[in-house]
Every structure is written in C-alpha cells, then in structure tokens.
C-alpha atoms as a PDB file:
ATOM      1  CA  UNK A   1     102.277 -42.760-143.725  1.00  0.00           C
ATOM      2  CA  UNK A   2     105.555 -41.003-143.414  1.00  0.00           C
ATOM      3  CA  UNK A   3     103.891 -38.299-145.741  1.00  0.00           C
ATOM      4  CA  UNK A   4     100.708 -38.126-143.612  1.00  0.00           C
ATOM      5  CA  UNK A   5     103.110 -37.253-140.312  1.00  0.00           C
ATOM      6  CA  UNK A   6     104.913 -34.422-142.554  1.00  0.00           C
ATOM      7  CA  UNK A   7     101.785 -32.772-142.907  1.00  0.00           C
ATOM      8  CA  UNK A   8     100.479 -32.673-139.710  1.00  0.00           C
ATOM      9  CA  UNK A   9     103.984 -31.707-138.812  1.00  0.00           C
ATOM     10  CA  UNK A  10     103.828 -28.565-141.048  1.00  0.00           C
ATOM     11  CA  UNK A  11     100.668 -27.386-139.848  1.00  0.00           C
ATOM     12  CA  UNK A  12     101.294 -27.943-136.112  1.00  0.00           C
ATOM     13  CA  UNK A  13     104.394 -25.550-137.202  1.00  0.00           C
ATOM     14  CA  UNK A  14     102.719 -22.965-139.281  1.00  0.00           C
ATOM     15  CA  UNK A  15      99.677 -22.849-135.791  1.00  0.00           C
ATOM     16  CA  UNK A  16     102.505 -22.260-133.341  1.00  0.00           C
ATOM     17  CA  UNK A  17     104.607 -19.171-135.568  1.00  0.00           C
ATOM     18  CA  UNK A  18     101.044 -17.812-136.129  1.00  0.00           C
ATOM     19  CA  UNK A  19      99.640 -18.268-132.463  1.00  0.00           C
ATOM     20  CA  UNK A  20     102.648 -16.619-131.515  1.00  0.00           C
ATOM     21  CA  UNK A  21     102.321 -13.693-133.502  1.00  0.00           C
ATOM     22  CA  UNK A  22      99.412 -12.971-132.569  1.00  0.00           C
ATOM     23  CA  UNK A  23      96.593 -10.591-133.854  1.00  0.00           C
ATOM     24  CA  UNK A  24      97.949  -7.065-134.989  1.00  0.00           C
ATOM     25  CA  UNK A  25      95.064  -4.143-135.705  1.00  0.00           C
ATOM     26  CA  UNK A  26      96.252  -0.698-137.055  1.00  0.00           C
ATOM     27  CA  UNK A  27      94.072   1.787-138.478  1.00  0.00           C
ATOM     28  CA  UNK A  28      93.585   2.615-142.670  1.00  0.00           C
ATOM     29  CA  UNK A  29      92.084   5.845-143.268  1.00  0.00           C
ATOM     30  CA  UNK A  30      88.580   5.498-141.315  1.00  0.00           C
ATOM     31  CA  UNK A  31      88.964   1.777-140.928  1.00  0.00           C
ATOM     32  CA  UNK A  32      90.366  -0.528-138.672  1.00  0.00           C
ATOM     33  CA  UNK A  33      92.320  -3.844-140.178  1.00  0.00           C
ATOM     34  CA  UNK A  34      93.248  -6.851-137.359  1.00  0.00           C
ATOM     35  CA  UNK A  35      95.614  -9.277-139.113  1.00  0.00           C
ATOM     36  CA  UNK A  36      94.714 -12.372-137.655  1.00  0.00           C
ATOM     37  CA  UNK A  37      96.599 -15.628-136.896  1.00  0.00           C
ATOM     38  CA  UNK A  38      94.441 -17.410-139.785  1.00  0.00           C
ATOM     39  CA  UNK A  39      95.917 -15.064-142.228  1.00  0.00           C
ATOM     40  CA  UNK A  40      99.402 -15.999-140.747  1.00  0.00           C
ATOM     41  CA  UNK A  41      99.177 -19.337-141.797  1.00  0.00           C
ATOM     42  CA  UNK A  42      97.840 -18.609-144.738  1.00  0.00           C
ATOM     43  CA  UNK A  43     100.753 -16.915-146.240  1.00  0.00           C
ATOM     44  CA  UNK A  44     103.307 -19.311-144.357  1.00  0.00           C
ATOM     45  CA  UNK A  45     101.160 -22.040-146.674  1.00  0.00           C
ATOM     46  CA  UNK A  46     101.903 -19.908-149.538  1.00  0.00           C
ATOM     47  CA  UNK A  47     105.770 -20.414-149.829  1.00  0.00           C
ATOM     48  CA  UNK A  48     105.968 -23.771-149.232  1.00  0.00           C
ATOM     49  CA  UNK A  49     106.259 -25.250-152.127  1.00  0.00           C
ATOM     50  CA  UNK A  50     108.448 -22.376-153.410  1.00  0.00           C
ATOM     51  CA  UNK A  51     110.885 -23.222-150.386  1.00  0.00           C
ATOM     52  CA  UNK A  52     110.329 -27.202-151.432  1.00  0.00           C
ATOM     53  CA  UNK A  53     108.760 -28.200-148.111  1.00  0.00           C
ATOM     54  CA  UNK A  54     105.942 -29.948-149.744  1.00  0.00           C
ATOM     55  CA  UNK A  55     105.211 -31.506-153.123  1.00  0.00           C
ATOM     56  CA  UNK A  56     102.548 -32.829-154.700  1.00  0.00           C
ATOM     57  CA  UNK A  57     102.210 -36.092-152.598  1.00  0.00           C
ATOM     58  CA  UNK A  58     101.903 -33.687-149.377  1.00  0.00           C
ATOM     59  CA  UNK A  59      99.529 -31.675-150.824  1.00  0.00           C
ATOM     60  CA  UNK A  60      96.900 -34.711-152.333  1.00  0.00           C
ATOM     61  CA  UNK A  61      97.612 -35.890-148.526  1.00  0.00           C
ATOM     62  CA  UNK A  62      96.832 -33.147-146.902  1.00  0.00           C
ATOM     63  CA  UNK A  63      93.206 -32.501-149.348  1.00  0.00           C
ATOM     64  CA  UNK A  64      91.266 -34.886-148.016  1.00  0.00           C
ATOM     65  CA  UNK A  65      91.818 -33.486-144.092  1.00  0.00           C
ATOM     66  CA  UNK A  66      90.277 -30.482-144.764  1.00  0.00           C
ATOM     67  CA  UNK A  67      87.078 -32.235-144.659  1.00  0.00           C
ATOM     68  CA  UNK A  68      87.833 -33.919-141.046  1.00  0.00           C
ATOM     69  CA  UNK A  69      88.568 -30.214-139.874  1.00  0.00           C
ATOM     70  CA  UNK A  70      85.543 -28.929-141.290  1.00  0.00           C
ATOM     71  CA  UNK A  71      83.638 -31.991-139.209  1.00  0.00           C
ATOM     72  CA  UNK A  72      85.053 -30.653-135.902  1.00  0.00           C
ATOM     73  CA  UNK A  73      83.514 -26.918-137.220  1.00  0.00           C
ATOM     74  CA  UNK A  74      80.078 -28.169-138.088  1.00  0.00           C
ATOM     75  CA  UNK A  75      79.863 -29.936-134.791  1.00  0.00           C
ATOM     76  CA  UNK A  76      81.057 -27.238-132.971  1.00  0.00           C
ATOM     77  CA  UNK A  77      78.550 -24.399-134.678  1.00  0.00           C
ATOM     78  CA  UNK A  78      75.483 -26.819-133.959  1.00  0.00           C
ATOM     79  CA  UNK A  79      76.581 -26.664-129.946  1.00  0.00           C
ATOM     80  CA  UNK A  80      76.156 -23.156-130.243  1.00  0.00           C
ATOM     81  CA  UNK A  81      72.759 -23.360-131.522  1.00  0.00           C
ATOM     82  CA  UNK A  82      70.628 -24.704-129.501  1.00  0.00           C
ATOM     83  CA  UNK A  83      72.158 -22.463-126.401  1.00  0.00           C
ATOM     84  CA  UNK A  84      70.893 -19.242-127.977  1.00  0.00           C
ATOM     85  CA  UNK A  85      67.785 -19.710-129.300  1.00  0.00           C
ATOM     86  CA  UNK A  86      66.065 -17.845-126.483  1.00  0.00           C
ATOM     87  CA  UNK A  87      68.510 -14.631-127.125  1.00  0.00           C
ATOM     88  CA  UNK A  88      67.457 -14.751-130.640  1.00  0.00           C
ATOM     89  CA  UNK A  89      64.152 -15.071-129.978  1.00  0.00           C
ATOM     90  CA  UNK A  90      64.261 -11.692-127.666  1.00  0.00           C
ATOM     91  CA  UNK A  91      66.080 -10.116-130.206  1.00  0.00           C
ATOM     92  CA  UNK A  92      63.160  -8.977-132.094  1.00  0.00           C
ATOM     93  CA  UNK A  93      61.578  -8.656-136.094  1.00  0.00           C
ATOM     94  CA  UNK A  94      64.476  -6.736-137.093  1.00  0.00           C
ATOM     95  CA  UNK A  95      67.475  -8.350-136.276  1.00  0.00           C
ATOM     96  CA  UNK A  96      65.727 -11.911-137.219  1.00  0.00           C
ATOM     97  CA  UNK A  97      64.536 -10.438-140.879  1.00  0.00           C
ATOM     98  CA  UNK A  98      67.987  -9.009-141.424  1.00  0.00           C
ATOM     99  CA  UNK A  99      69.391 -12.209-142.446  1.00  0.00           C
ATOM    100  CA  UNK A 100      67.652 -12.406-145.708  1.00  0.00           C
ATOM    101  CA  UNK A 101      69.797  -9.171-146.701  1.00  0.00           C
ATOM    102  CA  UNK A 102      72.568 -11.433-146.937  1.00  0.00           C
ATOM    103  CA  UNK A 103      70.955 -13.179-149.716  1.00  0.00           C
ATOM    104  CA  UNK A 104      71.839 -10.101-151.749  1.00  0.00           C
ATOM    105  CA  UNK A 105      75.509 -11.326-152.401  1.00  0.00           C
ATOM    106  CA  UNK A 106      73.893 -13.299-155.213  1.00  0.00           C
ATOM    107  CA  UNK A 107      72.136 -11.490-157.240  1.00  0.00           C
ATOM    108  CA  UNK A 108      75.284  -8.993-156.601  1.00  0.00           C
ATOM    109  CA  UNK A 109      78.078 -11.390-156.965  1.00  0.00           C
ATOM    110  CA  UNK A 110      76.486 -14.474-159.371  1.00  0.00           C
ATOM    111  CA  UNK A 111      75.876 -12.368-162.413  1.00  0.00           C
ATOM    112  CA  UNK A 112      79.717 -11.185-162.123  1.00  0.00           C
ATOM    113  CA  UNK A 113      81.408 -14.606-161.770  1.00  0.00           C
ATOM    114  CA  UNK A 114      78.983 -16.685-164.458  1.00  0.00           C
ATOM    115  CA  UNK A 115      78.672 -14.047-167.297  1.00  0.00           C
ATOM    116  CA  UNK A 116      82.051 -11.175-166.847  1.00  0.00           C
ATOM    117  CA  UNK A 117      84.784 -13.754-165.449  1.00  0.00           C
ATOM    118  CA  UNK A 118      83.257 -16.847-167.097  1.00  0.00           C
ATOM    119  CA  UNK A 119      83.237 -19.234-163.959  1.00  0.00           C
ATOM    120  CA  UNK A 120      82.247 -22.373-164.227  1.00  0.00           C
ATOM    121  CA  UNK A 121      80.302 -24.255-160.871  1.00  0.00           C
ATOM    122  CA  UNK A 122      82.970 -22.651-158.587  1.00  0.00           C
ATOM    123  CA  UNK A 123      80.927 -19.327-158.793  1.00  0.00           C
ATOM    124  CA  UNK A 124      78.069 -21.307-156.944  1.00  0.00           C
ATOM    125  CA  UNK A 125      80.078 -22.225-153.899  1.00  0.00           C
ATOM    126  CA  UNK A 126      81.406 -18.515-154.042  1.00  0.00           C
ATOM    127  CA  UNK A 127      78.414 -16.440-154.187  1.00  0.00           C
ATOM    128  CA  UNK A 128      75.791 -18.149-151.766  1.00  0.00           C
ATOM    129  CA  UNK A 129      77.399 -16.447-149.118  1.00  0.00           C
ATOM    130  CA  UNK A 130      79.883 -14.172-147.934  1.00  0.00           C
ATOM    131  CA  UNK A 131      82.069 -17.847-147.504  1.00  0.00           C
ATOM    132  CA  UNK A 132      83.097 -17.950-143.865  1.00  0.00           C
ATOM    133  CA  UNK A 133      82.871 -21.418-141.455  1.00  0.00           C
ATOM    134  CA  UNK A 134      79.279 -22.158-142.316  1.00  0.00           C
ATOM    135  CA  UNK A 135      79.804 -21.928-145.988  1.00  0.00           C
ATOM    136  CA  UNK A 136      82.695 -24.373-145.499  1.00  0.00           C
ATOM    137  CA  UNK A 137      80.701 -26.872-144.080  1.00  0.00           C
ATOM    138  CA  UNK A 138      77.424 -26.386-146.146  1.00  0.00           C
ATOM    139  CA  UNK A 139      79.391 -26.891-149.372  1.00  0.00           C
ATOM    140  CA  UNK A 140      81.454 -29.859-147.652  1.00  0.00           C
ATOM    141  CA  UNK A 141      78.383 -32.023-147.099  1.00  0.00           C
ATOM    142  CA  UNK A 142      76.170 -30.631-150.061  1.00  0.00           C
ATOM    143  CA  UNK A 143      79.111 -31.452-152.716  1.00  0.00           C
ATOM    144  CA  UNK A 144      82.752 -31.946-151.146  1.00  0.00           C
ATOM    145  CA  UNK A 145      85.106 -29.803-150.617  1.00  0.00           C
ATOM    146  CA  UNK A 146      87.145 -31.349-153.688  1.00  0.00           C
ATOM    147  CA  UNK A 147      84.603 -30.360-156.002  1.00  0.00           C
ATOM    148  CA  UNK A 148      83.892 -27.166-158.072  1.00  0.00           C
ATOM    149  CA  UNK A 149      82.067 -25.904-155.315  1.00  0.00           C
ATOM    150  CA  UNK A 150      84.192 -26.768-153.180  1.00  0.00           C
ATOM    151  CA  UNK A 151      87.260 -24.679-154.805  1.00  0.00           C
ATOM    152  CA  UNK A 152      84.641 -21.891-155.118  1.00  0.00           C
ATOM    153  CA  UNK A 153      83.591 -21.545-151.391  1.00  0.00           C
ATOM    154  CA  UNK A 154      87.606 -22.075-150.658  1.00  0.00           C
ATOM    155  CA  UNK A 155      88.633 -19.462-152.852  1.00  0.00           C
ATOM    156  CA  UNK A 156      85.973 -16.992-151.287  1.00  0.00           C
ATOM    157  CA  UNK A 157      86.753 -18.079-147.754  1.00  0.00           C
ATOM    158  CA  UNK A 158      91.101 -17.474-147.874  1.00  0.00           C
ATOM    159  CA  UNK A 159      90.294 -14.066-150.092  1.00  0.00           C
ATOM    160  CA  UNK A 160      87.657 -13.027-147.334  1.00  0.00           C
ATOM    161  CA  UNK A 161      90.368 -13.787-144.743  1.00  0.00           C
ATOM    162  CA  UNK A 162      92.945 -11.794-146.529  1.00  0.00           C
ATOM    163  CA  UNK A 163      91.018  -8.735-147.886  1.00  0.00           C
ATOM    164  CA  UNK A 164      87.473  -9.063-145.490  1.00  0.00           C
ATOM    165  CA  UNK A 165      88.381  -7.018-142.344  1.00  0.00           C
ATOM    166  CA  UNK A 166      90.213  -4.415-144.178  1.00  0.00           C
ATOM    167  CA  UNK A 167      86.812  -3.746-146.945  1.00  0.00           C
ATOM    168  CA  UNK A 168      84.761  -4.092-143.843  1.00  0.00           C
ATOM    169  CA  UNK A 169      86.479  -1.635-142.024  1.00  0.00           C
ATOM    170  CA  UNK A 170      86.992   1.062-144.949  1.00  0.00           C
ATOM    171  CA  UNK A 171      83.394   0.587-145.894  1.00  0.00           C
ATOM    172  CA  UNK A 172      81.764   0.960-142.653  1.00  0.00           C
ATOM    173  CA  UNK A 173      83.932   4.226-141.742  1.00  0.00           C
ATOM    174  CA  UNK A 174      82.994   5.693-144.985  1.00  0.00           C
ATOM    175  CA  UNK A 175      78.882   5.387-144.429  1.00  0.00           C
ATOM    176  CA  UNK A 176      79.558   6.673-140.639  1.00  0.00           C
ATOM    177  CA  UNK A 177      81.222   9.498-142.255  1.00  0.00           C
ATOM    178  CA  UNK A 178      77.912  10.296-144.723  1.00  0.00           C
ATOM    179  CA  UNK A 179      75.705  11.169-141.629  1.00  0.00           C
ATOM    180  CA  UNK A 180      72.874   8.929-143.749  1.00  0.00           C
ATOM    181  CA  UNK A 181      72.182   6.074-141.190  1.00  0.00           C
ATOM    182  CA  UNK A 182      71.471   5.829-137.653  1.00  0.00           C
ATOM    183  CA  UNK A 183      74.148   4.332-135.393  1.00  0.00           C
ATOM    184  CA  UNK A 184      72.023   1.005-134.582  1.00  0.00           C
ATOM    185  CA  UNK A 185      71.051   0.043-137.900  1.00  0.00           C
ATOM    186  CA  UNK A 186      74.969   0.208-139.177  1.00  0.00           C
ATOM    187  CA  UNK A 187      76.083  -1.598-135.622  1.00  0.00           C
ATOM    188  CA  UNK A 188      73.593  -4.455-136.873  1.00  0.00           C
ATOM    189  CA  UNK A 189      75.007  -4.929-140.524  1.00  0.00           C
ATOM    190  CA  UNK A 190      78.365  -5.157-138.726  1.00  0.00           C
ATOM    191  CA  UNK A 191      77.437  -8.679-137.651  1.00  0.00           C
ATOM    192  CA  UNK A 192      78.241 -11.003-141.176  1.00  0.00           C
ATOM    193  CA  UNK A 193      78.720 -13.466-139.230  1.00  0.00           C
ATOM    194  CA  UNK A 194      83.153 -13.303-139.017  1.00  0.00           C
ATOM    195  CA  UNK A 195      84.429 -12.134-135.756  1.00  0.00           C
ATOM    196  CA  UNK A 196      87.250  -9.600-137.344  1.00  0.00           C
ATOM    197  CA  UNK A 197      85.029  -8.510-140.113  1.00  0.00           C
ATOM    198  CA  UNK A 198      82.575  -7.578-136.772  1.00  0.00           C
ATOM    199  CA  UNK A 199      85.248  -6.180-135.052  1.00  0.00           C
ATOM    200  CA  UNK A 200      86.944  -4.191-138.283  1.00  0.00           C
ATOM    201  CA  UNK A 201      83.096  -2.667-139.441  1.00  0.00           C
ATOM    202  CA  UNK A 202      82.615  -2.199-135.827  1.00  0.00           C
ATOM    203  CA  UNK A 203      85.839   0.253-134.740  1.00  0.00           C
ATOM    204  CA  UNK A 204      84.779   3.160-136.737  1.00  0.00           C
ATOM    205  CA  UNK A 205      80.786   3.049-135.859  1.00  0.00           C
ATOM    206  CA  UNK A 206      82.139   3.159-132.693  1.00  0.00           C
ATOM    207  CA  UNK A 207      85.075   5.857-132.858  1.00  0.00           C
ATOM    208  CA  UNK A 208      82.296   8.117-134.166  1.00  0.00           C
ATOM    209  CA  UNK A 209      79.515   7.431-131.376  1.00  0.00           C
ATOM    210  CA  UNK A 210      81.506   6.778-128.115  1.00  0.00           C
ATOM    211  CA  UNK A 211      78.859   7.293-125.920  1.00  0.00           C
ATOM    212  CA  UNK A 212      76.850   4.481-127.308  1.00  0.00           C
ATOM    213  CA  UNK A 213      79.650   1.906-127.438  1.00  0.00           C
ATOM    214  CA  UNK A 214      78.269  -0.082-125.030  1.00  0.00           C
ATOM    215  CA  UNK A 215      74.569   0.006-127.068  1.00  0.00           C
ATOM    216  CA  UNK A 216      76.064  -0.278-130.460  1.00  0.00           C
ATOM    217  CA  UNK A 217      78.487  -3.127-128.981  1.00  0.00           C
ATOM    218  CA  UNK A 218      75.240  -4.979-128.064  1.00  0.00           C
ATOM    219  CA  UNK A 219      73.628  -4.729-131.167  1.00  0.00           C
ATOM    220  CA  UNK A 220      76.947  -5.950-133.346  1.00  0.00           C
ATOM    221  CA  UNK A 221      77.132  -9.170-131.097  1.00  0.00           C
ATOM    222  CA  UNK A 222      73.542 -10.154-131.118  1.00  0.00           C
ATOM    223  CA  UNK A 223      73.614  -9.647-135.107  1.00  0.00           C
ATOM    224  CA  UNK A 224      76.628 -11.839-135.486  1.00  0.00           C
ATOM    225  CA  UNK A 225      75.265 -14.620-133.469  1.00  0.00           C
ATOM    226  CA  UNK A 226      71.872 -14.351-135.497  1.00  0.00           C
ATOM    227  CA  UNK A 227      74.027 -15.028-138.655  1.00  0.00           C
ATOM    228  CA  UNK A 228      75.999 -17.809-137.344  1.00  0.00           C
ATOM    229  CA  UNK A 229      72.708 -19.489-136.402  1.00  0.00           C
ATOM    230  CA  UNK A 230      69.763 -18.673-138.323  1.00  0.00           C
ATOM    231  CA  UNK A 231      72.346 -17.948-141.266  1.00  0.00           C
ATOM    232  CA  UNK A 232      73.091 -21.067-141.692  1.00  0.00           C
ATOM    233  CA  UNK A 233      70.224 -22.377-142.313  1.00  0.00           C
ATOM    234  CA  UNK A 234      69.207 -19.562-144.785  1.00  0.00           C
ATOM    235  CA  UNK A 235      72.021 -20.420-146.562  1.00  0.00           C
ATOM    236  CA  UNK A 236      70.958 -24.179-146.892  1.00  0.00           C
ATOM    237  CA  UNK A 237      67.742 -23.836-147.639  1.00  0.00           C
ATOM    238  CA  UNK A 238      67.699 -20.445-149.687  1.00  0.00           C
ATOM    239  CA  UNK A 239      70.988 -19.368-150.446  1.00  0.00           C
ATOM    240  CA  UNK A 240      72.149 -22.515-151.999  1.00  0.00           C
ATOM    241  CA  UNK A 241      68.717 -23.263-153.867  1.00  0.00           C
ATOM    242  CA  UNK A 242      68.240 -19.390-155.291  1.00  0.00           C
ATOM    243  CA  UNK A 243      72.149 -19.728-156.529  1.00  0.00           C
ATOM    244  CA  UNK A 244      71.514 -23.136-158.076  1.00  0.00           C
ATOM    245  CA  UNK A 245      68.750 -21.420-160.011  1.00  0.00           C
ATOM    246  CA  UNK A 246      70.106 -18.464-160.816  1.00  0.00           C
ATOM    247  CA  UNK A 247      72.995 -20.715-162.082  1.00  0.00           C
ATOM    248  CA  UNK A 248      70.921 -22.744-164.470  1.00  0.00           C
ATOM    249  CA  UNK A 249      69.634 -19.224-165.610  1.00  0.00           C
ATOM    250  CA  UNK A 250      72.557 -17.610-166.924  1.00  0.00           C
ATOM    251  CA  UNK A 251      73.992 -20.704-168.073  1.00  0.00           C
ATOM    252  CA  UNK A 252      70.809 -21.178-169.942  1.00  0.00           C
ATOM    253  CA  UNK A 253      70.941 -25.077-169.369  1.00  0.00           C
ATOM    254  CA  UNK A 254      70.315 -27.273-167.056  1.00  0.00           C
ATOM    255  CA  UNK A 255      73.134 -28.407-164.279  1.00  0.00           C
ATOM    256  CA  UNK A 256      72.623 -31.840-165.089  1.00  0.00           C
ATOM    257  CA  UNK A 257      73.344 -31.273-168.439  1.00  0.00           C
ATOM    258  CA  UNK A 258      76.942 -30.021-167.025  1.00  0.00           C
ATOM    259  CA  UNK A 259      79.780 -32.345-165.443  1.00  0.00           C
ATOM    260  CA  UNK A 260      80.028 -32.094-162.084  1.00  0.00           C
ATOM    261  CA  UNK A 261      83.058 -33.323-160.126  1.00  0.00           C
ATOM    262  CA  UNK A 262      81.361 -34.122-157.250  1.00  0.00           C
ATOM    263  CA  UNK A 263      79.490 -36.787-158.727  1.00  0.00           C
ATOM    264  CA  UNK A 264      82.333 -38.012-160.795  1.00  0.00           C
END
C-alpha cells in the first residue's frame, strides 16, 4: 500500500512540473518541433531511479496501472467515434482510402526489426502502426501490455513522442520544398493520427502556402480524425493480422511454435 501511494505521488508530481511547463515549439531548418508536456514527463521518469526515488518495488507497482490508464483511453477514443461518423462519411473516397497507406509501416518497418536488429515478438507490437493511443490500447487487450508486444508498442510509442514531431516536421518541409506534390494531398498525410506530429508536418505546408491555411488546415484535421477512427479499426483487423503473418514469414515458423509471454 504505502508503495502504491508513492507512485501515484510521483506521477501526480512529474503531471504538475510538466503541465506547468507547458508546450514549447521552435523551428529546425524547414520544420517545426513542439516539445510537449508528455515528453516532460517522460524524461523526469528517466532519472528517477538514478536520483533513487523509485526502486524496483515502485516500478513492478506502478506496471500493472498502465493498463487502468490505457482503459480510461480506449473508452474515451470510442466516445469520439460514434460523434463523427457523419463528417467522415462527407469526407469523401480519398481521405477514407488513405488509411490503408498506413499499413505501409510494415512491410517498411517489419523486415528491419525481425531480420537486421533480430527482434523477437516486440517488433510486432512496434510495426503495426506508427504506435500512438490506439496502438496502446489494441496491443493492451490483444496481448497485455506486459508482454512482448506490449514492450514493442511501448517502445515505439515513448520514441515516437521523443523523436515524432521533430521527423514529421523536417520531412514534411523537405517535400514542400521539392515543388512535387500539391498542397492538399501533403495537408492530408499530415493527419497520422498524433496531434503534434499534425501540427509539426503541418507548420511548414502551411508557411509555404499561406493563402490556403485555412483549406489546408481543414484537410489536416479531417485526416487526423479519419485515423483516430477508422484507423483503429484497420489496425485491428488488418494491421495486426498482416504483421502476425508477415511475422511467421520471416521467422519461418509458426508463432505457436514460439513462447509467448502473454500466455505464460
């Protein structure tokens, strides 16, 4: 018990020092970065245990409350569903059918983790997705978040929070800067489905087109929301299956044949 109240008294402290800091967005080269509170606490987690403020007790305490947070998210992302379905629906072929480019993280990103770093069942909760709330949750109910996948999609998730707006950001300025796409199309592949990803790959679309802020604006928001609804389920029902075969492919067996913690 008296470890239990530690914890939540850490991370009521580490919310309030990064609440109060705030968000902070600069510029990189073409790119805009926005620090975020998240990323605050992140780091604050970080030293910790260096400044022997938690030990292992804390942290096999504090494991098993991830999933209760990740409850609260999945509830709150279905209330947002059922709300929107007439904007998606108005949103037309393009933005709908967009979705299944997200897919291409894993045939990008599977091939990497299983046969150049080695990676074990982690690389499936990594590469279904680009890792952000929805991933969280999928991978909680599919196989717990103290499982393989579990570590995978958590690994993806704090490295997209640390490094995602900033790649986003570069990467969209640079393909403004190349004159090859149309303002529209690159204001819809801003929408992954993070708000400060959005926002980062958003700034420089928008620094280069300022009379079409409003437009391109429109388009960015409408994209996200498609992939935090319609995402999610393309995750769960082809994302997850197309990585657990692809899996099974390069390992050249099948993942029964392999222990998995989740069923331990």
């Amino acid at each position: 018990m008296r470890s239990e109240w530690k914890v939540h008294l850490l991370a009521l402290g580490m919310v309030i020092i990064a609440e109060s800091i705030g968000t902070i967005r600069f510029q990189l080269g073409p790119g805009t970065v926005l620090l975020l509170p998240m990323l605050y606490a992140l780091v604050i987690g970080m030293f910790l245990p260096s400044l022997r403020l938690v030990n292992n007790e804390d942290m096999e305490t504090a494991s098993p409350l991830i999933g209760f947070a990740v409850m609260f998210l999945t509830a709150k992302m279905g209330t947002s569903i059922g709300p929107n379905l007439s904007s998606i629906f108005k949103a037309g072929p393009a933005l709908i059918l967009q979705e299944f480019g997200n897919l291409g993280t894993i045939f990008f990103a599977l091939p990497v983790a299983v046969l150049l770093l080695r990676m074990g069942r982690e690389a499936v909760g990594a590469c279904f997705s680009i890792s952000r709330e929805g991933s969280l949750a999928i991978v909680a109910d599919l196989y717990g978040l103290d499982s393989a996948e579990g570590r995978g999609v958590m690994g993806a998730y704090i490295t997209g929070t640390l490094f995602g707006a900033i790649f986003n950001g570069l990467m969209s300025g640079f393909l403004v800067n190349t004159g090859l796409f149309h303002p529209i199309p690159l204001a819809m592949a801003c929408g992954t489905g993070s708000a400060s990803m959005m926002a980062a790959a958003l700034g420089p679309v928008v620094a280069a087109y300022p009379e079409m802020t409003t437009e391109l604006t429109a388009y960015a928001a409408s994209s996200q929301l498609l992939s935090n609804v319609d995402g999610l389920y393309m995750s769960l029902f082809l994302g997850i299956p197309i990585t657990e075969w692809l899996y099974r492919v390069f390992k050249g067996k099948p993942v029964a044949n392999e222990p998995h913690p989740a069923h331990d």
